[in-house]
C-alpha atoms as a PDB file:
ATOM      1  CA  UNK A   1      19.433   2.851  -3.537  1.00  0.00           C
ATOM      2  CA  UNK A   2      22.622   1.166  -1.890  1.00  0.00           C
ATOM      3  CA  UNK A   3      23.587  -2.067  -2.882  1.00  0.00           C
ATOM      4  CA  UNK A   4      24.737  -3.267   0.327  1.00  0.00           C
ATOM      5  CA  UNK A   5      23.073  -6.220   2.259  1.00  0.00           C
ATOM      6  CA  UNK A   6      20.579  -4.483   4.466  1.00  0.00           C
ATOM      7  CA  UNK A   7      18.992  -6.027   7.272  1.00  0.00           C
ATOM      8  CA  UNK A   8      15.029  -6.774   7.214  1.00  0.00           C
ATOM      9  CA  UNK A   9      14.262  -3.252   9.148  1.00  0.00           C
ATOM     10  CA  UNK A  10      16.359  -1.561   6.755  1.00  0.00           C
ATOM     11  CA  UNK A  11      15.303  -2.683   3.796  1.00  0.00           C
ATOM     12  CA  UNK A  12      11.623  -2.438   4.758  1.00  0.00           C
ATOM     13  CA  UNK A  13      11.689   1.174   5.675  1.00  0.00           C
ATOM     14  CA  UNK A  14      13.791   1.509   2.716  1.00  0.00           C
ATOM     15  CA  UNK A  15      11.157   0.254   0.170  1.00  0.00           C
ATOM     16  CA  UNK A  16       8.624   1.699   1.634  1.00  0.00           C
ATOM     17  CA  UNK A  17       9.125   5.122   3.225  1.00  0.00           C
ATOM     18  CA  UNK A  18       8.304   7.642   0.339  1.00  0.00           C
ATOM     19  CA  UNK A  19       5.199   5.673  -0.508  1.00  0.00           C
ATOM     20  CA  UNK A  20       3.569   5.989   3.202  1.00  0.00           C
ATOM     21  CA  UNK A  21       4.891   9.531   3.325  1.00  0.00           C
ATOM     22  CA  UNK A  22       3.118  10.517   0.213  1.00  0.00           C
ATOM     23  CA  UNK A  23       0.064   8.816   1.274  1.00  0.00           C
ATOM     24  CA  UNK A  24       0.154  10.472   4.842  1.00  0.00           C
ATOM     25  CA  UNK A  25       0.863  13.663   3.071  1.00  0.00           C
ATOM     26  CA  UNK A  26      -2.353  14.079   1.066  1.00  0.00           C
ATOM     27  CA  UNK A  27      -4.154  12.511   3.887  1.00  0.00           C
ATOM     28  CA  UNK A  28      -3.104  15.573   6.339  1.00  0.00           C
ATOM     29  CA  UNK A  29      -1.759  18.078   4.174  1.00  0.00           C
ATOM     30  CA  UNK A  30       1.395  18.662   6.026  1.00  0.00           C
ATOM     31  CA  UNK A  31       4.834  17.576   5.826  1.00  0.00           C
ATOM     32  CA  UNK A  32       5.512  17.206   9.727  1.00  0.00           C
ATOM     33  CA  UNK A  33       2.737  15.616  10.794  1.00  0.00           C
ATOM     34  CA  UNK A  34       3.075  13.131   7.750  1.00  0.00           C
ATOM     35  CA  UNK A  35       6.729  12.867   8.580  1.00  0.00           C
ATOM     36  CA  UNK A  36       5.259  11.599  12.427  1.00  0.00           C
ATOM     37  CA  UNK A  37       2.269   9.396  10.744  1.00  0.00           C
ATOM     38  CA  UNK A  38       4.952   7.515   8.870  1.00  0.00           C
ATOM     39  CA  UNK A  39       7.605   6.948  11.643  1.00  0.00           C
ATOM     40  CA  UNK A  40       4.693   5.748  14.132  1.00  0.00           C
ATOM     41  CA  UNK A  41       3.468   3.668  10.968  1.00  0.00           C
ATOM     42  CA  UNK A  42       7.354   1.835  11.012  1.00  0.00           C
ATOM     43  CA  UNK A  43       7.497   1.535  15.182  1.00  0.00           C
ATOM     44  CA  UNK A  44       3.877  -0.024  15.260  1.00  0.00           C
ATOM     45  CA  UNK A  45       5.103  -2.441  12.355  1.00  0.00           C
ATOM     46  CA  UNK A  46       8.469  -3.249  14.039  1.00  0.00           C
ATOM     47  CA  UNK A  47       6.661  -4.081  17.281  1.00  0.00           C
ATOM     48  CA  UNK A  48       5.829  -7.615  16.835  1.00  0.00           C
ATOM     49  CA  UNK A  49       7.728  -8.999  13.748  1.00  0.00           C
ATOM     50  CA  UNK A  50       6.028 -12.207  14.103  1.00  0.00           C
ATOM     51  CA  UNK A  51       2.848 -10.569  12.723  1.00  0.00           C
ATOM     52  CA  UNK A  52       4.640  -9.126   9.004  1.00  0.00           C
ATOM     53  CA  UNK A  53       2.711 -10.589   6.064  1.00  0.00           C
ATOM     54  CA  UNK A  54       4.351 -12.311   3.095  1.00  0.00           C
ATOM     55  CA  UNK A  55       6.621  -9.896   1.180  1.00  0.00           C
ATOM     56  CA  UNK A  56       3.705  -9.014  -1.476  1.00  0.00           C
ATOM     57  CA  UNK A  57       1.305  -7.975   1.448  1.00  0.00           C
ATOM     58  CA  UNK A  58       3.662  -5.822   3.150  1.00  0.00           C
ATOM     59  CA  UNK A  59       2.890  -2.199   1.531  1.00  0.00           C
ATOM     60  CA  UNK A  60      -1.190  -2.718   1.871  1.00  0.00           C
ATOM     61  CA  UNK A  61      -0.363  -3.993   5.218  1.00  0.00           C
ATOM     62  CA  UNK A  62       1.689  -0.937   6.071  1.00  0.00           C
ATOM     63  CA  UNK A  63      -0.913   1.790   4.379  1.00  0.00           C
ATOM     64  CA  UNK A  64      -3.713   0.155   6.912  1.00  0.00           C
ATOM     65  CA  UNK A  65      -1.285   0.881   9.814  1.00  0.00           C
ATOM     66  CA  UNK A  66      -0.966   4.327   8.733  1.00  0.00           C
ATOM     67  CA  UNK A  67      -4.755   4.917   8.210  1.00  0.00           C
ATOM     68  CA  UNK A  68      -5.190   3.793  11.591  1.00  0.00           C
ATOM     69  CA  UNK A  69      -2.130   6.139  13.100  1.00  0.00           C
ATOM     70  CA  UNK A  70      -3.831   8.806  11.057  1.00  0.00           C
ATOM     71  CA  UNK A  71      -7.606   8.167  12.648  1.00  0.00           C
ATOM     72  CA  UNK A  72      -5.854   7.860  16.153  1.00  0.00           C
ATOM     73  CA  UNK A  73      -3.919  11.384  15.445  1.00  0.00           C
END
């Protein structure tokens, strides 16, 4: 992990990304299209900032997103 500041998007992707992955990788059983599930999981979440929950939220918050990516896919 780097010890620099990082900037909200950063660090959010950051402290998140291997857990959605995982989680998008058991739900589709491959490593590309769980690799897609999670980037469209961070662009839906980036799209309206306003909307983030409070820092202890954030990772249930995120796993719905993906869900719904995953249903949509």
């Amino acid at each position: 992990m780097r010890t620099t500041h990082l900037c909200p998007v950063e660090k959010l992707v950051e402290l998140h990304y291997r857990t959605l992955f995982r989680f998008a990788r058991k739900l589709c059983d491959s490593p590309a299209t769980a690799m897609v599930l999670t980037q469209r999981t961070f662009k839906e979440a980036l799209k309206r900032p306003e909307v983030w929950p409070l820092p202890a939220n954030v990772r249930l918050w995120l796993v719905g997103i993906l869900l719904n990516q995953a249903l949509d896919h």
